[in-house]
Protein backbone atom coordinates (compact mmCIF):
# COMPACT_ATOMS: atom_id res chain seq x y z
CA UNK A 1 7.77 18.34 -11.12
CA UNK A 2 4.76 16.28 -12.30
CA UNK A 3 2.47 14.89 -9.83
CA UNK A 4 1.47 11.13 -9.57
CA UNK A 5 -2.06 10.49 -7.40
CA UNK A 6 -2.61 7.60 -5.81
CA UNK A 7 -4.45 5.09 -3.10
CA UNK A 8 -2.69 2.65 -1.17
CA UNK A 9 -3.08 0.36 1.46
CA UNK A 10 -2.02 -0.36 5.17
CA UNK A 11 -2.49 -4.24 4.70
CA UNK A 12 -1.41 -6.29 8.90
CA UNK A 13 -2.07 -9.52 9.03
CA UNK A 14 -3.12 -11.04 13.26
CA UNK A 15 1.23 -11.51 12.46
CA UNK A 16 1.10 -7.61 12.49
CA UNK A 17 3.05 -8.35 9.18
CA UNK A 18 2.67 -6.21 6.15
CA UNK A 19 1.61 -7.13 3.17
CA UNK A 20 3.92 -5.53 0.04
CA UNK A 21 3.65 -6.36 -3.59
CA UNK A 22 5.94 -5.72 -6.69
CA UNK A 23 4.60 -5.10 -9.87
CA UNK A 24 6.10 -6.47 -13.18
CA UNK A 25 9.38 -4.76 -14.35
CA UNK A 26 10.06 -3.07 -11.32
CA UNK A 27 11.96 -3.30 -8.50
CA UNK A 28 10.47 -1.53 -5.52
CA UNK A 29 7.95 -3.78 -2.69
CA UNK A 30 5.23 -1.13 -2.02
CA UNK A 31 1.73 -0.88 -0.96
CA UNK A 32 -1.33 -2.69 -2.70
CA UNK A 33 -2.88 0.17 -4.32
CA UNK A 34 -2.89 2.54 -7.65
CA UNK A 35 -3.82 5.81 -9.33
CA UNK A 36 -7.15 7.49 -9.17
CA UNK A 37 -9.09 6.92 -12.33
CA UNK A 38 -10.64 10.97 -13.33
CA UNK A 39 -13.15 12.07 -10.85
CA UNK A 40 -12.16 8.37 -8.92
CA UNK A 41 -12.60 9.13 -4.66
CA UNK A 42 -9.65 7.87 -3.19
CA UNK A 43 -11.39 5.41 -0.98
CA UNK A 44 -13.36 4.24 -4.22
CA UNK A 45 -10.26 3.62 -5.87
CA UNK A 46 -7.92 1.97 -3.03
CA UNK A 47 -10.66 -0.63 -2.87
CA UNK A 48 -11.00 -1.11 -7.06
CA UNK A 49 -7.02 -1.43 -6.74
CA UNK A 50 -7.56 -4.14 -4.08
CA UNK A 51 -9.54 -6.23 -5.86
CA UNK A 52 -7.62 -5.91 -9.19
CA UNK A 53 -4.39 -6.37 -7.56
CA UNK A 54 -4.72 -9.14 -4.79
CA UNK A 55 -8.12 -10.09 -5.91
CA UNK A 56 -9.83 -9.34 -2.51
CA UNK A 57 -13.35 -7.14 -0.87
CA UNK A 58 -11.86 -5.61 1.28
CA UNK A 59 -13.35 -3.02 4.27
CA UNK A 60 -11.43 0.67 5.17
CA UNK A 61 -10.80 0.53 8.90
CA UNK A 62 -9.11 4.25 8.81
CA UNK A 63 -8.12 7.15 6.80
CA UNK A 64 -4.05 7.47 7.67
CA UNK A 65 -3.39 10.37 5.77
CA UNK A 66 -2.23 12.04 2.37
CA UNK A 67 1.43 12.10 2.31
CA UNK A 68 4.40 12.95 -0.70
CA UNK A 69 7.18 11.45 -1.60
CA UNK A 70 9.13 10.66 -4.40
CA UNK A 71 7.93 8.13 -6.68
CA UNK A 72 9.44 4.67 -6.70
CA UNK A 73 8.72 3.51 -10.52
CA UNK A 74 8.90 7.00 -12.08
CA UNK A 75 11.87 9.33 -11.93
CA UNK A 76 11.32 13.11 -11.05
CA UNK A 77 7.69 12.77 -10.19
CA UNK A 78 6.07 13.51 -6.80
CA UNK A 79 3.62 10.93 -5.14
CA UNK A 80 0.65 12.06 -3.65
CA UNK A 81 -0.65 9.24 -1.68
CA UNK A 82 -4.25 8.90 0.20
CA UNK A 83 -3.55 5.75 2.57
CA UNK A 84 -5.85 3.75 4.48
CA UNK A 85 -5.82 1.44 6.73
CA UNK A 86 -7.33 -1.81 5.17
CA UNK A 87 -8.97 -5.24 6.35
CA UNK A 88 -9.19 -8.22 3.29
CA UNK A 89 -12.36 -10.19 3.79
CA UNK A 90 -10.35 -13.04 2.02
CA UNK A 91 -6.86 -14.32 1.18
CA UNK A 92 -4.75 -11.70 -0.98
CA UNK A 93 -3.62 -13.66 -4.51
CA UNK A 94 -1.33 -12.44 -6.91
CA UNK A 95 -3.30 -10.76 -10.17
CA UNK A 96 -3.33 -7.90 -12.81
CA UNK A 97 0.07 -6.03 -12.88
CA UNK A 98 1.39 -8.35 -9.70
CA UNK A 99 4.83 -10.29 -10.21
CA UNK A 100 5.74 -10.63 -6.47
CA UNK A 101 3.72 -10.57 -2.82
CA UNK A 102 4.72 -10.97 0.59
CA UNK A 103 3.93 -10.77 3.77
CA UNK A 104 6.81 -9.24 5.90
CA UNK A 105 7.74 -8.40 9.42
CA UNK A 106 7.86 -4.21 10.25
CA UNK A 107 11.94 -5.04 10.89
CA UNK A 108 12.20 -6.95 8.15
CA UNK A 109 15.79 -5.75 5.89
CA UNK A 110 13.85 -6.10 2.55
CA UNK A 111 16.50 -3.91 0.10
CA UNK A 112 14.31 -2.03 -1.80
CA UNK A 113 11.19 -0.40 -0.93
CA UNK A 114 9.31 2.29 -2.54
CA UNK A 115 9.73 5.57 -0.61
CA UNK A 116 5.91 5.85 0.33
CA UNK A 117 6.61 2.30 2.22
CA UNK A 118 9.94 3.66 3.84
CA UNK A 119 9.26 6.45 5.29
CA UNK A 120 5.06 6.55 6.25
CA UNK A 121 3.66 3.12 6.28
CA UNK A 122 6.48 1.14 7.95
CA UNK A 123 7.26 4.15 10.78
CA UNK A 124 3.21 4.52 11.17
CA UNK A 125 2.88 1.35 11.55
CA UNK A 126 5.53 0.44 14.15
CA UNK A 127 4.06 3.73 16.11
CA UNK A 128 0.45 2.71 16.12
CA UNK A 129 1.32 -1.31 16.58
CA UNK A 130 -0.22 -1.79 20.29
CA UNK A 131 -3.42 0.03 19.32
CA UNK A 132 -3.69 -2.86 16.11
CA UNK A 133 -3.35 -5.32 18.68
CA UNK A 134 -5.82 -4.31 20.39
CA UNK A 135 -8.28 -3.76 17.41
């Protein structure tokens, strides 16, 4: 199975909403984030991604984990993912390969989600939610 590596980001608003985008042509909301460019650190790259996608400086607050899962825009390929936990120092605006962005609540029934967003970030998330409060 070919192997996809990529950065993405754990992006709460003081909502404790999460922030999801959708790039053009596809269907799946996922994280703000990308693949590693060759040689690229992961925490170099989640914050090049940032900016490209959503426009935005941005700070890493915490290193979350690497995790796998399937894919969401390619078929038969495994997703590595490095994800952080992420603070914008402005507003997020749609750019680059964007088409949609929202904000959404951790309950929220949004139909399709990418895998990565499914099963880690939302769960994770909803676990560690009264120690983001108190951040």
């Amino acid at each position: 199975m070919k192997t996809i590596t990529v950065a993405a980001a754990v992006i709460l608003n003081e909502k404790n909403q999460l922030l999801l985008v959708r790039k053009k042509n596809t269907q799946a909301f996922m994280q703000v984030g990308g693949k590693l460019e060759l040689n690229e650190a992961p925490e170099l790259a989640i914050q090049r991604e940032i900016l490209e996608e959503i426009g935005c400086h941005s700070e890493i607050k915490k290193f979350i984990g690497q995790f796998h899962t399937q894919a969401a825009n390619e078929p038969d390929h495994l997703l590595v993912s490095y994800v952080y936990l992420v603070e914008l120092k402005q507003s997020p605006q749609i750019a680059a390969e964007i088409a949609e962005m929202k904000w959404i609540q951790l309950d929220d029934q949004i139909t399709v989600l990418a895998p990565l967003t499914k099963e880690v970030v939302i769960p994770w998330c909803r676990k560690n939610q009264p120690l983001m409060q108190m951040a």
